[in-house]
Every structure is written in structure tokens, then in C-alpha cells.
N, C-alpha and C. Protein backbone atom coordinates (compact mmCIF):
# COMPACT_ATOMS: atom_id res chain seq x y z
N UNK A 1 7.00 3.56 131.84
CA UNK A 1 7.67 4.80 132.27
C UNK A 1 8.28 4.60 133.65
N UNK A 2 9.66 5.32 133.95
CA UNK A 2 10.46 4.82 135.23
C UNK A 2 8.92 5.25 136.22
N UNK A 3 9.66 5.18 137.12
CA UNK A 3 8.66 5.51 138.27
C UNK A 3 9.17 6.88 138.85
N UNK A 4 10.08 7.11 138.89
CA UNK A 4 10.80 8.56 139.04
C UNK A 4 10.12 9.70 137.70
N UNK A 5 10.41 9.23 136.90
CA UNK A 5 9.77 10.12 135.59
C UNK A 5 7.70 10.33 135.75
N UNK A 6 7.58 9.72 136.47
CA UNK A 6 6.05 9.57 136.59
C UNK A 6 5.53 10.18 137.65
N UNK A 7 6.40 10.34 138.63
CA UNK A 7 6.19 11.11 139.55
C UNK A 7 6.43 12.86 139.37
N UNK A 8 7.97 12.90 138.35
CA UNK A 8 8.05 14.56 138.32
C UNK A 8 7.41 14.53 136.80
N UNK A 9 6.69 14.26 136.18
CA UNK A 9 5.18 15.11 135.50
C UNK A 9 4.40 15.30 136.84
N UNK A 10 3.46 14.42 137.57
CA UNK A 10 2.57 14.61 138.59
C UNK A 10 3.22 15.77 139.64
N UNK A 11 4.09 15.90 140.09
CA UNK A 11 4.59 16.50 141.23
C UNK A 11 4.45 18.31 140.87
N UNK A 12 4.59 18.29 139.37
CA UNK A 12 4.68 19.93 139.36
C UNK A 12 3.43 19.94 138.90
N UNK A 13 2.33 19.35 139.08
CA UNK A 13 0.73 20.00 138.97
C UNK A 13 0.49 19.80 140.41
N UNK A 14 1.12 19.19 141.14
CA UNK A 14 0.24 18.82 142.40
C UNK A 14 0.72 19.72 143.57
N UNK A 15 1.96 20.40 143.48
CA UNK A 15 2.70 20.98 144.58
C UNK A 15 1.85 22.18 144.61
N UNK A 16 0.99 22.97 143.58
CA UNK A 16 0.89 24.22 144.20
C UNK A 16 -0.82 23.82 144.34
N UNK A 17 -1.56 22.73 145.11
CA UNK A 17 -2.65 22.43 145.63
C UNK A 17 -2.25 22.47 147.13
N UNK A 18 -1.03 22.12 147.54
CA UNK A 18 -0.90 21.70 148.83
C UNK A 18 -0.66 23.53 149.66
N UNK A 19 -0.53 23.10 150.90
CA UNK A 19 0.04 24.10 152.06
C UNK A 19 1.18 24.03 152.87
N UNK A 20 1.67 24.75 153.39
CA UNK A 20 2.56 24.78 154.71
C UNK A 20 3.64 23.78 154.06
N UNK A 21 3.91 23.01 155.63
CA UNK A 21 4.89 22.34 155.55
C UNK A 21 4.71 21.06 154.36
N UNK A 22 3.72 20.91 154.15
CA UNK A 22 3.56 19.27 153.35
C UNK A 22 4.04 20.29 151.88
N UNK A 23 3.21 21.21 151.42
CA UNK A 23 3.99 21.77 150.48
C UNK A 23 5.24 21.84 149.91
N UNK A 24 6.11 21.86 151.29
CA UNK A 24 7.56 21.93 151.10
C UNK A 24 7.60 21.04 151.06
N UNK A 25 7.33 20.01 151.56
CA UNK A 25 7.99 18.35 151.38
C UNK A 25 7.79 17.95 150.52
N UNK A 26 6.77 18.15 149.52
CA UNK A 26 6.76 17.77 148.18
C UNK A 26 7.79 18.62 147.12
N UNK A 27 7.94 19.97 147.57
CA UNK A 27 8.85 20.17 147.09
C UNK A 27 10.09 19.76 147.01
N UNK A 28 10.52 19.48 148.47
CA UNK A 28 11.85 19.02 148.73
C UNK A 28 12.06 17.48 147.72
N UNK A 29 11.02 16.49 147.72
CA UNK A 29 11.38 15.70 147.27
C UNK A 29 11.32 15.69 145.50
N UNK A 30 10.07 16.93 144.78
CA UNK A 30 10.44 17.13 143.90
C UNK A 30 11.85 17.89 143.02
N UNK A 31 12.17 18.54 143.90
CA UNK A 31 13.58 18.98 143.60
C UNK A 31 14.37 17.87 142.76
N UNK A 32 14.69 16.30 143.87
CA UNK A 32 15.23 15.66 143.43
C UNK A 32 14.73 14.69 142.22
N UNK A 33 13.16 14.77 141.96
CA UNK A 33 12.97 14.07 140.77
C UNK A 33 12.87 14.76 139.76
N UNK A 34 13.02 16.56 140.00
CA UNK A 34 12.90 17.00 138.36
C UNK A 34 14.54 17.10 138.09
N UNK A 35 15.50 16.70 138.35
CA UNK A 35 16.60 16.26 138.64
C UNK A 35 16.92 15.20 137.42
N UNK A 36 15.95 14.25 138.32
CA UNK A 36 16.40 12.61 137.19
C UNK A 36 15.82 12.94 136.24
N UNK A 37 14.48 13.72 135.93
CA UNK A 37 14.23 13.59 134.56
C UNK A 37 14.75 14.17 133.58
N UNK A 38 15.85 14.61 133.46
CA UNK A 38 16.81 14.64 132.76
C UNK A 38 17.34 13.18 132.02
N UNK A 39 17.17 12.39 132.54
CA UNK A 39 17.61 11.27 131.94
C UNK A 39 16.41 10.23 131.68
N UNK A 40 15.29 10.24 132.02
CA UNK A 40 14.21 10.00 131.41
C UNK A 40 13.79 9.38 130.20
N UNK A 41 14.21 10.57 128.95
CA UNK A 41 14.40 10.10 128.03
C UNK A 41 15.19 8.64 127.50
N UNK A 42 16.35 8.85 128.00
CA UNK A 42 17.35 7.82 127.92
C UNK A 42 17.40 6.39 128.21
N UNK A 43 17.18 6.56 129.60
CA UNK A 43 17.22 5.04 130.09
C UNK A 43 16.35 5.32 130.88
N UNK A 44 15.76 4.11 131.54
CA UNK A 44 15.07 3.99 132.75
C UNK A 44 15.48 3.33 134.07
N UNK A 45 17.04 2.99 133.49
CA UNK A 45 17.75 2.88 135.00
C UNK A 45 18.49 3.77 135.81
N UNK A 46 19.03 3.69 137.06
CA UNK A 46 20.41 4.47 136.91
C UNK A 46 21.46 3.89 136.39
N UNK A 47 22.70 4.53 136.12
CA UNK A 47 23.77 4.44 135.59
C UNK A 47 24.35 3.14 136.96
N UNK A 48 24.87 1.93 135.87
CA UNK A 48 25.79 1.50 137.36
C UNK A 48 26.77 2.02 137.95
N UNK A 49 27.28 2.10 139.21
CA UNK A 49 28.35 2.69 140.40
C UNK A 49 27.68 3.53 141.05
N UNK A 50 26.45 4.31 140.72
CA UNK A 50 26.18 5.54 141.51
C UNK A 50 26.02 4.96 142.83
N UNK A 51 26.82 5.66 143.49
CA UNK A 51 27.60 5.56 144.73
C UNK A 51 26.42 6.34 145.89
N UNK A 52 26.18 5.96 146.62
CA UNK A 52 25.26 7.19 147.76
C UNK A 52 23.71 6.64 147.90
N UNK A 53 23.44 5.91 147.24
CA UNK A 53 22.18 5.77 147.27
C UNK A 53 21.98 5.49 148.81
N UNK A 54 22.12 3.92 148.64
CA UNK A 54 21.95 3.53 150.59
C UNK A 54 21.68 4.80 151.19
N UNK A 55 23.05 5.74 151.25
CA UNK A 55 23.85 5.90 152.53
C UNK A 55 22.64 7.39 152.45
N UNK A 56 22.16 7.97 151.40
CA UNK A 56 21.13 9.08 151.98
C UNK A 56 19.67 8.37 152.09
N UNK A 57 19.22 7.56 151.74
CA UNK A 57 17.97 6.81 152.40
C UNK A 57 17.95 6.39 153.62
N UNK A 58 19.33 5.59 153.90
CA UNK A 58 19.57 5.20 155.57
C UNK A 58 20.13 6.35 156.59
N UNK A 59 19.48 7.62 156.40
CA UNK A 59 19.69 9.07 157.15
C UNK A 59 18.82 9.49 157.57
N UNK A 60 18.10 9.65 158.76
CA UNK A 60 16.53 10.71 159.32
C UNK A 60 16.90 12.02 159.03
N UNK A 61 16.93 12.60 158.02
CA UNK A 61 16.73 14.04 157.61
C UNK A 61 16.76 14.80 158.82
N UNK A 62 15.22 14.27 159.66
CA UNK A 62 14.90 15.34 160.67
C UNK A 62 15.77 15.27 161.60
N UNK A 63 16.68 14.52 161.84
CA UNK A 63 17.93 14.52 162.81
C UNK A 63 19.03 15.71 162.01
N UNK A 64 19.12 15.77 161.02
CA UNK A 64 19.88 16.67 160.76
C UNK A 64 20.10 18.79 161.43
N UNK A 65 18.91 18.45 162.18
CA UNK A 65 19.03 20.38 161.96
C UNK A 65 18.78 19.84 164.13
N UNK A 66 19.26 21.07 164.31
CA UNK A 66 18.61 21.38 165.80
C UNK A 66 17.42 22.14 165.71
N UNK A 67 16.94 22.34 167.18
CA UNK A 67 15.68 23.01 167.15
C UNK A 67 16.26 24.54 167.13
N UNK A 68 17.35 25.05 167.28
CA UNK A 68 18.07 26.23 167.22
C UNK A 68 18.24 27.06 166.14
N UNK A 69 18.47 25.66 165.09
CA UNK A 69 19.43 26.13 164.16
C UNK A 69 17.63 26.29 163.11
N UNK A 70 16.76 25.17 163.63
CA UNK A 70 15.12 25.76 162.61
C UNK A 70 15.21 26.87 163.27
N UNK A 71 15.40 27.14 164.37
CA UNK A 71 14.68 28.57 164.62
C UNK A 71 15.48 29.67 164.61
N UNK A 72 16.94 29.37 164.10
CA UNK A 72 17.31 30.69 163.66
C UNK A 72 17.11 30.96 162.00
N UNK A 73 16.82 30.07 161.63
CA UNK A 73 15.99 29.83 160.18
C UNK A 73 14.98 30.37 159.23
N UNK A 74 14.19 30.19 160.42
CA UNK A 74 12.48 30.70 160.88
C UNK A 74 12.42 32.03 161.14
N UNK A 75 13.25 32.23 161.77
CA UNK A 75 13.11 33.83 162.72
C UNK A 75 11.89 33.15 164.05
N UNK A 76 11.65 32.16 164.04
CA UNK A 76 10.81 32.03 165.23
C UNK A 76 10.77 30.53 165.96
N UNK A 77 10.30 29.98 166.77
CA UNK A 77 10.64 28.30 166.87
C UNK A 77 9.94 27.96 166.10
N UNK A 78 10.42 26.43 165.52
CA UNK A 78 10.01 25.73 164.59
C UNK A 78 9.08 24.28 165.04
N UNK A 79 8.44 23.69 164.00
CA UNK A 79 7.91 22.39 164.91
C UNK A 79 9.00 21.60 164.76
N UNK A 80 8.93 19.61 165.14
CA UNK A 80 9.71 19.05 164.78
C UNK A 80 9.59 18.26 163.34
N UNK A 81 9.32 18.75 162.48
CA UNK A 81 9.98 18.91 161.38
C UNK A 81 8.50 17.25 160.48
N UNK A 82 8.75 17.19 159.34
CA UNK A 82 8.58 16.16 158.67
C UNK A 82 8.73 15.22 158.06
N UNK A 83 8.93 13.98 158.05
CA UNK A 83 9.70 13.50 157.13
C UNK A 83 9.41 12.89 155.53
N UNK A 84 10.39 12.54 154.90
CA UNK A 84 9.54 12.17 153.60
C UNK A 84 11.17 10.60 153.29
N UNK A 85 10.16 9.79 153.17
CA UNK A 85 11.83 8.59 152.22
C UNK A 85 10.87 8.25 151.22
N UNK A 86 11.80 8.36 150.19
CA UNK A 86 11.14 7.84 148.49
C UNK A 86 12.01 7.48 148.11
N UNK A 87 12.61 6.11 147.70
CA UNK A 87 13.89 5.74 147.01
C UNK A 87 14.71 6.12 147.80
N UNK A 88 15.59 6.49 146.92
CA UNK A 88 16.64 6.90 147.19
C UNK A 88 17.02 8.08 148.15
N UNK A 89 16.01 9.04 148.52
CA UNK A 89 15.67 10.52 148.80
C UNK A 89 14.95 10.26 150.37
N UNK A 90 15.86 10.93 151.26
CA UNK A 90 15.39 10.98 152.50
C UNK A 90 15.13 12.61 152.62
N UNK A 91 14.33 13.31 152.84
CA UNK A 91 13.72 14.71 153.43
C UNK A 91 13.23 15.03 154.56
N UNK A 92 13.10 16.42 155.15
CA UNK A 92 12.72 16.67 155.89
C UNK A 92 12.16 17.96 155.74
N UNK A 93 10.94 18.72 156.28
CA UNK A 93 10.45 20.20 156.46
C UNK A 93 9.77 20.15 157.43
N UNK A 94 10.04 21.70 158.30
CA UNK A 94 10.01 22.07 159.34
C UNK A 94 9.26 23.03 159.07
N UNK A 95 8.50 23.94 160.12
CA UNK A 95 7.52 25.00 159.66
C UNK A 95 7.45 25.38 161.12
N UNK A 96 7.03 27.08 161.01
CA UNK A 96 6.71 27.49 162.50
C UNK A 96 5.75 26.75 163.40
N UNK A 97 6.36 26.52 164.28
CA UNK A 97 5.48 26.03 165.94
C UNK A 97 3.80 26.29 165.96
N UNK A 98 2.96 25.36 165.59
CA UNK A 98 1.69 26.44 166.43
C UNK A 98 1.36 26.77 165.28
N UNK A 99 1.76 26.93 163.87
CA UNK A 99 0.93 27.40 162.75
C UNK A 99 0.74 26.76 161.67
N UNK A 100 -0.40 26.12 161.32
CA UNK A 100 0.03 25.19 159.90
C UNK A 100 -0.99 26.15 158.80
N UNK A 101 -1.24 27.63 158.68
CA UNK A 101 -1.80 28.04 158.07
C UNK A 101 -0.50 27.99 156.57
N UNK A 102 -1.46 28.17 155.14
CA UNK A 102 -0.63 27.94 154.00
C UNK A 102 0.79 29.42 154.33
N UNK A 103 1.45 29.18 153.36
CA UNK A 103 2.39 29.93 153.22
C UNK A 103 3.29 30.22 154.38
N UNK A 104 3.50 29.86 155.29
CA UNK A 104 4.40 29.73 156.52
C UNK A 104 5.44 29.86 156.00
N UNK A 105 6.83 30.46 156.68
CA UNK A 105 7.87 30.50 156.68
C UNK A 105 7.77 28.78 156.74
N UNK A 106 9.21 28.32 156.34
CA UNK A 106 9.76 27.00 156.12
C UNK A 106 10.85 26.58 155.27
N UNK A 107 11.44 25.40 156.05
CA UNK A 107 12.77 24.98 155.75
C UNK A 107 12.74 23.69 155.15
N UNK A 108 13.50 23.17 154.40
CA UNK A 108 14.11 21.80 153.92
C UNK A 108 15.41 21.52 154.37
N UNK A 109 15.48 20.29 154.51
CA UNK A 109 16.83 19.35 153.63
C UNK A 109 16.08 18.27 153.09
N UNK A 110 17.12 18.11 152.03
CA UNK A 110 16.99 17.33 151.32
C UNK A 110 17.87 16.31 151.09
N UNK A 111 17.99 14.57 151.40
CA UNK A 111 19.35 13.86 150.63
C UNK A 111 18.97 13.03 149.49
N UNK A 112 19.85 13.47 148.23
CA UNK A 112 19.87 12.47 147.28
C UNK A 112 21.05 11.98 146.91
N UNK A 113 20.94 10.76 145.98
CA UNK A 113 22.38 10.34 144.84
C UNK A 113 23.60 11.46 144.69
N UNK A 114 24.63 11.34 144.76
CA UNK A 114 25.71 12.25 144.24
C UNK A 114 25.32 12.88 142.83
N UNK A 115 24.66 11.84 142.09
CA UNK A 115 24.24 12.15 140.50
C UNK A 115 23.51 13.58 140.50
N UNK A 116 22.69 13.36 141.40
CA UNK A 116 21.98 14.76 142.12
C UNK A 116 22.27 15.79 140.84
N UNK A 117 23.49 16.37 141.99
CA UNK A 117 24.41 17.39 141.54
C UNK A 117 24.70 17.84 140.46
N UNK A 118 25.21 16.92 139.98
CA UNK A 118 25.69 17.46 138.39
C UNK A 118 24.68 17.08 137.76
N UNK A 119 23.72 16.52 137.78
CA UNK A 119 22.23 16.60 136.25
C UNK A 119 21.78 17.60 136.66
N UNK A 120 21.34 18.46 137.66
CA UNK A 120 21.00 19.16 137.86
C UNK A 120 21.61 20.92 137.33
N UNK A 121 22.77 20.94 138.15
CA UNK A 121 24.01 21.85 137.24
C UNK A 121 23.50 21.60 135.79
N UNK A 122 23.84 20.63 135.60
CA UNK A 122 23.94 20.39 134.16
C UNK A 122 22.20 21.09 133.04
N UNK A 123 21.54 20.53 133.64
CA UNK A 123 20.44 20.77 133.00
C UNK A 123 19.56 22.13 133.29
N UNK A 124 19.94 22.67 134.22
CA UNK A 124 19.87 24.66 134.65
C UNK A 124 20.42 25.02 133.26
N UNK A 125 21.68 24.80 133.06
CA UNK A 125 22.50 24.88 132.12
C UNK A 125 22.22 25.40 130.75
N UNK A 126 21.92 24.21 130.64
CA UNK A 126 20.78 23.86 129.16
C UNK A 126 19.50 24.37 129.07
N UNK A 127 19.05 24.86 130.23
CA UNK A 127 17.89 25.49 130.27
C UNK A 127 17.82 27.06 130.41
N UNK A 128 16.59 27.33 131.40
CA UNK A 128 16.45 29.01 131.40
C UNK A 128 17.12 29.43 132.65
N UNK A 129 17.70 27.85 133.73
CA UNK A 129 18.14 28.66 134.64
C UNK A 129 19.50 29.18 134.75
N UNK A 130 20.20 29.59 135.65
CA UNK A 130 21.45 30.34 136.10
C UNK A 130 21.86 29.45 137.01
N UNK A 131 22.50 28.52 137.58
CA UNK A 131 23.00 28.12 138.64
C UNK A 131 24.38 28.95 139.46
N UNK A 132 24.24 29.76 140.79
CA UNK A 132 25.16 30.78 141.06
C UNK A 132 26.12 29.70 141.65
N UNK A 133 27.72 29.48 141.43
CA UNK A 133 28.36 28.74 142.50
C UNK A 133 28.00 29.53 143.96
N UNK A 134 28.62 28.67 144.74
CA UNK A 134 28.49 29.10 146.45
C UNK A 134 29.84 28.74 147.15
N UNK A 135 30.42 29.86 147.34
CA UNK A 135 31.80 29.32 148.30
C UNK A 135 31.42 29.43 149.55
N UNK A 136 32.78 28.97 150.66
CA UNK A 136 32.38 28.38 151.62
C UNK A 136 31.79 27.71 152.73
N UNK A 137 31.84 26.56 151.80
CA UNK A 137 30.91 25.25 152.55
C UNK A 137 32.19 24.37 152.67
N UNK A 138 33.27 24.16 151.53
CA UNK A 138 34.05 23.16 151.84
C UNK A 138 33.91 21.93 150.88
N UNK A 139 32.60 22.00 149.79
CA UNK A 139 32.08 21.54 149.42
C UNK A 139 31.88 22.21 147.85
N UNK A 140 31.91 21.68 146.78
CA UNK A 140 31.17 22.23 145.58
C UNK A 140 29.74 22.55 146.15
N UNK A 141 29.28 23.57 145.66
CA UNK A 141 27.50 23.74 145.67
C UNK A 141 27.24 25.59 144.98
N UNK A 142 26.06 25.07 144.65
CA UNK A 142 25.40 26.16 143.75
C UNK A 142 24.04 26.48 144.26
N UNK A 143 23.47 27.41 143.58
CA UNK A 143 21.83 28.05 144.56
C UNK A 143 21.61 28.05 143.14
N UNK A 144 20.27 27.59 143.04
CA UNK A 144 19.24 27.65 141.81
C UNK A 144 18.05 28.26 142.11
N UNK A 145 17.76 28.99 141.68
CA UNK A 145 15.96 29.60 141.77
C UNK A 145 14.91 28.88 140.94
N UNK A 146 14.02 28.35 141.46
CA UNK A 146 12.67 27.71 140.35
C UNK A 146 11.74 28.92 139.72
N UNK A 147 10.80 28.44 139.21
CA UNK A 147 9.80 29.22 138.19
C UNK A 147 9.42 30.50 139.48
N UNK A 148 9.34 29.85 140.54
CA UNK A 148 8.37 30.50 141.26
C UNK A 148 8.82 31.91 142.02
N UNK A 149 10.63 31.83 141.60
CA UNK A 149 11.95 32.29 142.81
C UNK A 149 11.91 31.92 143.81
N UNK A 150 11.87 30.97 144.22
CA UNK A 150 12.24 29.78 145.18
C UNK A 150 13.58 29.34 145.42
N UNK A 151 14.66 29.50 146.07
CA UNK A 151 16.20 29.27 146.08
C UNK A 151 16.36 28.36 146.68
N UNK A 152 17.18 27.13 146.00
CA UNK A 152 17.72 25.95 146.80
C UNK A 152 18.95 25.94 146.48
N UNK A 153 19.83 25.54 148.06
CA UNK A 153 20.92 25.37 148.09
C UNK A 153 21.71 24.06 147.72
N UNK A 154 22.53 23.44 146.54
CA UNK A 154 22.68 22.37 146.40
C UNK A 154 24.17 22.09 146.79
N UNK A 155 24.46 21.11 147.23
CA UNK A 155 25.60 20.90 147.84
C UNK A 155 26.09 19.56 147.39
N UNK A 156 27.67 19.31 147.12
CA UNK A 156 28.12 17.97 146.46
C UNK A 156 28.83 17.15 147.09
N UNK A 157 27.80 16.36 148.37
CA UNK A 157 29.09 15.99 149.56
C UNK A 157 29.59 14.48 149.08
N UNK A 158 30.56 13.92 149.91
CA UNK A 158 31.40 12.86 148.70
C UNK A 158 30.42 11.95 149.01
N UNK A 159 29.84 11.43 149.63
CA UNK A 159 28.54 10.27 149.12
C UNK A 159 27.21 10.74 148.63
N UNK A 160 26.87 11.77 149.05
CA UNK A 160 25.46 12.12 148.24
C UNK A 160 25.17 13.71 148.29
N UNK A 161 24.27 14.28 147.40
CA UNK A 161 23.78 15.66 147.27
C UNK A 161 23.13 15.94 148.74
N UNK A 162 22.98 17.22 148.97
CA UNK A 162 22.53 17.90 150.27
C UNK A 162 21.51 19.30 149.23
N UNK A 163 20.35 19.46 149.20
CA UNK A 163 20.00 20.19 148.73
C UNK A 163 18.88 20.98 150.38
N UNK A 164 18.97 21.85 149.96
CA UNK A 164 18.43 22.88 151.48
C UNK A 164 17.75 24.20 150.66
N UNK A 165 16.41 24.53 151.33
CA UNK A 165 15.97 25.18 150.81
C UNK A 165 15.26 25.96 152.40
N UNK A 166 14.92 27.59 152.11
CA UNK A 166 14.46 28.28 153.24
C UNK A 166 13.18 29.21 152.62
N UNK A 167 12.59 29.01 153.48
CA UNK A 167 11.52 30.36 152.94
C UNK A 167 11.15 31.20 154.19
N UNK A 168 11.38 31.86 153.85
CA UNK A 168 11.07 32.83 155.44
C UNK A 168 9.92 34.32 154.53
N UNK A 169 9.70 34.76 155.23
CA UNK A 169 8.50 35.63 154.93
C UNK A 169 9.70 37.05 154.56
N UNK A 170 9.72 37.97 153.82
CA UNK A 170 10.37 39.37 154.31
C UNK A 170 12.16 38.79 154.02
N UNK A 171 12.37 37.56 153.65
CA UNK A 171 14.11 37.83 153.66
C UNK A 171 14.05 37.88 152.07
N UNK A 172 15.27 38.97 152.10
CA UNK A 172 15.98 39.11 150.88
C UNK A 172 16.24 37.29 150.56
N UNK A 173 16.78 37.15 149.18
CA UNK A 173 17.84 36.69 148.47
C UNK A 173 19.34 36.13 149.06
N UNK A 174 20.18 37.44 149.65
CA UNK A 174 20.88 37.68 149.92
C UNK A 174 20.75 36.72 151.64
N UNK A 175 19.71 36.96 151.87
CA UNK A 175 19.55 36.80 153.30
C UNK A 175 19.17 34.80 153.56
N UNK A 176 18.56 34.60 152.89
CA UNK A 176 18.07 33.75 152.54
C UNK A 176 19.21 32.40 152.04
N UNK A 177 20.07 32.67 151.22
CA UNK A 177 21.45 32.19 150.88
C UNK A 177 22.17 32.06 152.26
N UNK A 178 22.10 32.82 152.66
CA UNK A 178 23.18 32.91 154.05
C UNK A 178 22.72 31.86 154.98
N UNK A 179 21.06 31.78 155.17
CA UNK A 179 20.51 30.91 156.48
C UNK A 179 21.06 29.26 155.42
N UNK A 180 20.64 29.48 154.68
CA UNK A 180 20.66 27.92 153.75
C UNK A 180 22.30 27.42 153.75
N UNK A 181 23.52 28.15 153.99
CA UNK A 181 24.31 28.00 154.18
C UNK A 181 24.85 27.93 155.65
N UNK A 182 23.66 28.29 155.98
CA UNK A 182 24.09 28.33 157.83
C UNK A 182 23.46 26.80 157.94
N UNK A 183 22.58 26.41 157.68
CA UNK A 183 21.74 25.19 158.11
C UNK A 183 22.71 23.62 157.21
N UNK A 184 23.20 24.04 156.02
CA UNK A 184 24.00 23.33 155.37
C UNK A 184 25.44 23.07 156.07
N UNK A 185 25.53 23.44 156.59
CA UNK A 185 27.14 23.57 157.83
C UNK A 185 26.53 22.52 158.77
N UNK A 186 25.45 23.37 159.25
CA UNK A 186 25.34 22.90 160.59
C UNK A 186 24.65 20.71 160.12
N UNK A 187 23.77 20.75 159.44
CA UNK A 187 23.55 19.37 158.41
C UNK A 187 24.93 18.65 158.23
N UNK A 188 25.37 19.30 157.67
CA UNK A 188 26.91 18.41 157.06
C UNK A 188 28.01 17.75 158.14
N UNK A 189 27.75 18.94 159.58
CA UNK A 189 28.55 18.65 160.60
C UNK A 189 27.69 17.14 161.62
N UNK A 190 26.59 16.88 161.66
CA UNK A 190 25.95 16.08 161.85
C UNK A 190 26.00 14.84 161.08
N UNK A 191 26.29 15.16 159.98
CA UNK A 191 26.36 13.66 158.99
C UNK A 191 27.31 13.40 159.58
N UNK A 192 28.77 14.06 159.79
CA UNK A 192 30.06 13.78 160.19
C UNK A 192 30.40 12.96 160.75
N UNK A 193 28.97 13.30 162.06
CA UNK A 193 29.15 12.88 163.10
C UNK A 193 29.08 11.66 163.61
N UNK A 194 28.05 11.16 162.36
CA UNK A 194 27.52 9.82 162.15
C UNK A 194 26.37 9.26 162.96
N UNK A 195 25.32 10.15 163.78
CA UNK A 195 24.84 10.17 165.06
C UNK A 195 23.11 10.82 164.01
N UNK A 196 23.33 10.22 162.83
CA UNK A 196 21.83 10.65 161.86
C UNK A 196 21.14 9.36 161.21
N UNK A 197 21.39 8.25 161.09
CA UNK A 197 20.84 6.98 160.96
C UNK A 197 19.02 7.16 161.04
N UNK A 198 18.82 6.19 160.00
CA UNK A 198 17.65 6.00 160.34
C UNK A 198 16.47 5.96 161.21
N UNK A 199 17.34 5.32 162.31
CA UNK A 199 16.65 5.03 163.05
C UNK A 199 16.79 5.69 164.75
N UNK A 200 17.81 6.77 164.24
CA UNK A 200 18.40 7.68 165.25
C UNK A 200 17.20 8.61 165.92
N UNK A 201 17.33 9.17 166.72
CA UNK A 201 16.58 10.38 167.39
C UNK A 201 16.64 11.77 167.11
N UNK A 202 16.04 12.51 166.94
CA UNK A 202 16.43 14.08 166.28
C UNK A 202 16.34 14.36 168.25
N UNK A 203 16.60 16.06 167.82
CA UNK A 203 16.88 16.45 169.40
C UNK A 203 15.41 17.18 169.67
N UNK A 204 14.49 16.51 169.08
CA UNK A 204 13.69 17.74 169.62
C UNK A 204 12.62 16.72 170.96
């Protein structure tokens, strides 16, 4: 069995044992493996050309956000954040300052494969979910809700997926979409920048 496919069976019994921020980071990175298993069945490689791999593994996630932009996120300051690299999949989650009790407000990004994107689209699709498009980013991207109503923002940038997810205590839907699109700007303008490398410094 791939090793990706082995991980998202394990990942959706194991995510709702955890807390806080590590919670999210398993989420964040399960996002992107219940993703591939869509293709699971099929093959156990990827497809050749998929383009992006490198270039979102060789990215520090946690360089992506300011300490501003977690804490306009949060509604409060944030710590400096977590990281996660698995394959292909570089992550990050952040959680309020000072609190690692369970259920904390908390943020993701997420980078995967371009493939990301569309198996994902694709297999909402085919399934029970709804994928809503999302205009202006500049970018294709859609918001998906999980079992749990959990909203992640997925984004289709030309080398790899950007998936961003927020949980804040008390926000709408509505509200919630908006920060994930605020933090997805502010992410995307940083990749730009080229100043997110591996081995780069976040600002905190």
C-alpha cells in the first residue's frame, strides 16, 4: 500500500485524539492526503510531470504568515506557529500565545502538488461535498467544509496548491472565509517574494 494511502486511513482515526495546535497540524497535513486517496485505488505512483512538488517542500510554511496577520486571524496574538514536512507537503499551525488548552482558536497553511487542487474539486464532487468557488484571490480556489464543518480554503497557485484553514471560536462562516482569504493574500504575496525557503527565517 502507497505510503500516502496508509497514512489517510490512520490520520482520520487519529486526528480527533489530539489537541490544540498539533490537532491542526495533523489536520493540515491530512487535508492533503485524503486528497491523494483518490487515486489510491489506481496506482501507487504519482502521475509523471506533476510539477510543484520540490518547490512546496523547499518552503517554511511558518515564514509564510506575519505575527499580525496570525493575530488578526486569532482575534488575539498568536504563538510562532508549527511546522510539519511530509513528502511533498510543507505545513504550518499557529494557535493563541500562552494557551495550549484543546480547542483553541487556530490557523493553517498548507503547501501541496498542484494535483492538490483538482482531485480534490474533483472528488467533493463525486461525493457528499459542495465545493463553493472563491473569487478574488487572482487565483482559482474553492472552500470545502469536512464532516466536522471545518472550512478550508483551497487555492490553485501555478506551482502548487495553498490550502488555509481558520478556526476561531464565535466566527460565522461568512467571517471565517474572509480571514482565510485575508491570510491567503497575505501567504501568496510572500511566496512572490521568494524570501520563504526552507531554510529562511519567519518574522517572529
Amino acid at each position: 500500500m502507497p505510503w500516502r494511502c496508509a497514512l489517510t486511513r490512520m490520520s482520520s482515526r487519529s486526528i480527533t485524539t489530539l489537541s490544540g495546535v498539533t490537532q491542526t497540524l495533523v489536520r493540515a497535513v491530512a487535508i492533503s492526503m485524503l486528497a491523494m486517496a483518490t487515486a489510491c485505488g489506481a496506482s501507487s505512483t504519482l502521475p509523471s510531470g506533476a510539477g510543484g512538488v520540490a518547490g512546496a517542500s523547499d518552503i517554511n510554511a511558518c515564514a509564510l504568515l506575519t505575527p499580525a496577520v496570525v493575530q488578526q486571524a486569532l482575534g488575539a496574538p498568536g504563538d510562532s506557529g508549527v511546522s510539519q514536512h511530509m513528502g511533498a507537503t510543507s505545513a504550518c499551525a499557529w494557535g493563541l500565545a500562552g494557551h495550549p488548552a484543546a480547542n483553541q482558536s487556530s490557523v493553517f497553511v498548507n503547501l501541496d502538488q498542484p494535483l492538490i487542487y483538482d482531485r480534490t474539486n474533483a472528488s467533493a464532487r463525486r461525493g457528499t461535498g459542495s465545493p463553493r468557488p472563491v473569487s478574488g484571490l487572482g487565483y482559482p480556489a474553492f472552500v470545502l467544509a469536512d464532516a466536522t464543518g471545518a472550512q478550508s480554503l483551497y487555492i490553485r497557485l501555478s506551482a502548487m496548491t495553498m490550502i488555509v484553514g481558520v478556526n476561531r471560536s464565535g466566527a460565522s462562516a461568512e467571517v471565517t472565509q474572509a480571514l482565510e482569504k485575508t491570510i491567503a493574500n497575505s501567504a501568496e504575496g510572500r511566496l512572490r517574494a521568494g524570501a520563504v525557503s526552507a531554510t529562511s527565517s519567519s518574522d517572529w
